[in-house]
C-alpha atoms as a PDB file:
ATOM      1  CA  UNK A   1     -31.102 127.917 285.643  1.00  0.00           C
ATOM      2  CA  UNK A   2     -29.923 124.212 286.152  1.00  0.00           C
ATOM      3  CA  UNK A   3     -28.306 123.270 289.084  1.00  0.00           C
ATOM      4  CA  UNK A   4     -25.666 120.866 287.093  1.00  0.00           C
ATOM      5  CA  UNK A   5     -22.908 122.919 287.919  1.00  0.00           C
ATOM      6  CA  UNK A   6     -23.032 122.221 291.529  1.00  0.00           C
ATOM      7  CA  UNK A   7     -22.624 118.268 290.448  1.00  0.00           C
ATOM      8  CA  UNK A   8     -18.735 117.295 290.349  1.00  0.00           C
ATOM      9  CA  UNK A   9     -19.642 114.082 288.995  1.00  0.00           C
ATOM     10  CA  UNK A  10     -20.664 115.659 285.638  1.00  0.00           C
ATOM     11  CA  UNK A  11     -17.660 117.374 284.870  1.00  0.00           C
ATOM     12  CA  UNK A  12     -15.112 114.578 285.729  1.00  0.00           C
ATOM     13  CA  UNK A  13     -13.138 115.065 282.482  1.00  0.00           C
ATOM     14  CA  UNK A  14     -13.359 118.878 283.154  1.00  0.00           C
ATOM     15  CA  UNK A  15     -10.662 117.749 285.649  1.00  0.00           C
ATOM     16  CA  UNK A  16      -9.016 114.354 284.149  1.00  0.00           C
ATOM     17  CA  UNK A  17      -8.214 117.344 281.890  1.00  0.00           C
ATOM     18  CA  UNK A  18      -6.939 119.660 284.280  1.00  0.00           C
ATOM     19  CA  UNK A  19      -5.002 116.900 286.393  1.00  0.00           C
ATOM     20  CA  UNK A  20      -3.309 115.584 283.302  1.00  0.00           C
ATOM     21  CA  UNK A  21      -2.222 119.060 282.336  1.00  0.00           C
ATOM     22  CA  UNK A  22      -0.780 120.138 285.981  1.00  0.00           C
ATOM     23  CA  UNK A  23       1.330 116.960 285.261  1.00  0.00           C
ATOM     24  CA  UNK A  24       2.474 117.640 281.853  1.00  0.00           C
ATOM     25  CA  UNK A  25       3.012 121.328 282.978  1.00  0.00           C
ATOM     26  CA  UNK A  26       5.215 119.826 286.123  1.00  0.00           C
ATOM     27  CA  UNK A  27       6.893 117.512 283.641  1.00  0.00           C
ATOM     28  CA  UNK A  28       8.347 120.450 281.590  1.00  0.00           C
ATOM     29  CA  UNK A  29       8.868 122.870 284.198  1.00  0.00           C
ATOM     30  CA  UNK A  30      11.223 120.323 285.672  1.00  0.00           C
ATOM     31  CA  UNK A  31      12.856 119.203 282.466  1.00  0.00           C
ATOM     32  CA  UNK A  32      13.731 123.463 282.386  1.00  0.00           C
ATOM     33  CA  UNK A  33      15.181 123.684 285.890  1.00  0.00           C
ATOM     34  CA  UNK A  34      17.555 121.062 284.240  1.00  0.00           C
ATOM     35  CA  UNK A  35      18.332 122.716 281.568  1.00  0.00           C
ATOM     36  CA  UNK A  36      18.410 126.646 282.763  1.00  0.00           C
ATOM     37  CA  UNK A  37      20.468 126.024 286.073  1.00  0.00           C
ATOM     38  CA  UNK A  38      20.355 130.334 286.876  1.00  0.00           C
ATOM     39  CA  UNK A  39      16.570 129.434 286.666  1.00  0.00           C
ATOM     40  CA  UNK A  40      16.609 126.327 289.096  1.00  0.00           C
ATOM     41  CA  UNK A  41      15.323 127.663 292.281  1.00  0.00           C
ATOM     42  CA  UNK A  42      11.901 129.081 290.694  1.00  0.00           C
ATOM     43  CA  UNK A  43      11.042 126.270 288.546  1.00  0.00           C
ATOM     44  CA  UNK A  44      11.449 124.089 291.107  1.00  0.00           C
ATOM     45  CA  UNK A  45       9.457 125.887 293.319  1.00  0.00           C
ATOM     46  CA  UNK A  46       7.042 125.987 290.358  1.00  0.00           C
ATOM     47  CA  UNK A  47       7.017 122.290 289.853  1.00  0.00           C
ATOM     48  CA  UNK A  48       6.485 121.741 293.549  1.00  0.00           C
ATOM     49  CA  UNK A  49       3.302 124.085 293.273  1.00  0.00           C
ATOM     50  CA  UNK A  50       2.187 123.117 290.515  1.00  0.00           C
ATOM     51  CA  UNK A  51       2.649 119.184 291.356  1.00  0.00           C
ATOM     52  CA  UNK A  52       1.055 119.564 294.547  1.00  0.00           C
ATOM     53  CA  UNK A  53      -2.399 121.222 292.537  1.00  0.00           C
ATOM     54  CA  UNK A  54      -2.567 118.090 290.256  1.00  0.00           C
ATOM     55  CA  UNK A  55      -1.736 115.545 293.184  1.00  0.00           C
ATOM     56  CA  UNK A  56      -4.823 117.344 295.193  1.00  0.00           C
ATOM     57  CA  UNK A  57      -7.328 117.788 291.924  1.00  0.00           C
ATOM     58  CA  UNK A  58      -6.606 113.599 291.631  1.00  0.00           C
ATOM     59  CA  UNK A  59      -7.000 112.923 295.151  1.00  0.00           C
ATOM     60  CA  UNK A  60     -10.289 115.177 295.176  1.00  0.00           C
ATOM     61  CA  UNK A  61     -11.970 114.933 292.513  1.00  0.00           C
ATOM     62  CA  UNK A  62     -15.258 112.672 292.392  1.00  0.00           C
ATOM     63  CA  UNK A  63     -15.523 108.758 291.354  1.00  0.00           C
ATOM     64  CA  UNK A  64     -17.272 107.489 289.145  1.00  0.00           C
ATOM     65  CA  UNK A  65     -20.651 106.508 290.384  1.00  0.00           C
ATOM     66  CA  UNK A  66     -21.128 102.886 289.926  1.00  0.00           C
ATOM     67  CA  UNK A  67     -24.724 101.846 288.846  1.00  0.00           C
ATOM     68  CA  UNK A  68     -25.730  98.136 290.193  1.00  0.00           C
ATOM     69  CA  UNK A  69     -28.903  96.269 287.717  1.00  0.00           C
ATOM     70  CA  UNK A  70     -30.740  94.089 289.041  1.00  0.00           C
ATOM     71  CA  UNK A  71     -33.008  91.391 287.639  1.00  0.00           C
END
């Protein structure tokens, strides 16, 4: 059994993926709360939630390991 799935670094666009999702999700949840104002409260509560996930996945997730050559 490999131990790659303990290595963030390897699945970075396993979570670009998820980040940029959360904020398309957020993006439509709050163009609904807009448009369904009896539905306001919980989409917005949603979008908050939701939001907040991608914001933290960003924030969190690993960098890009930089590789220096020398000669």
């Amino acid at each position: 059994m490999s131990p790659d799935w303990r290595d963030d670094s390897a699945h970075r666009s396993l979570i670009a993926y998820a980040v940029w999702s959360s904020f398309a999700h957020t993006a439509v949840m709050a163009l609904m709360a807009m448009q369904l104002p009896t539905r306001r409260g919980e989409l917005l509560a949603g979008v908050a939630v939701t939001g907040l996930a991608a914001v933290l996945l960003f924030v969190l997730a690993p960098r890009k390991e930089t590789v220096f050559v020398t000669s």
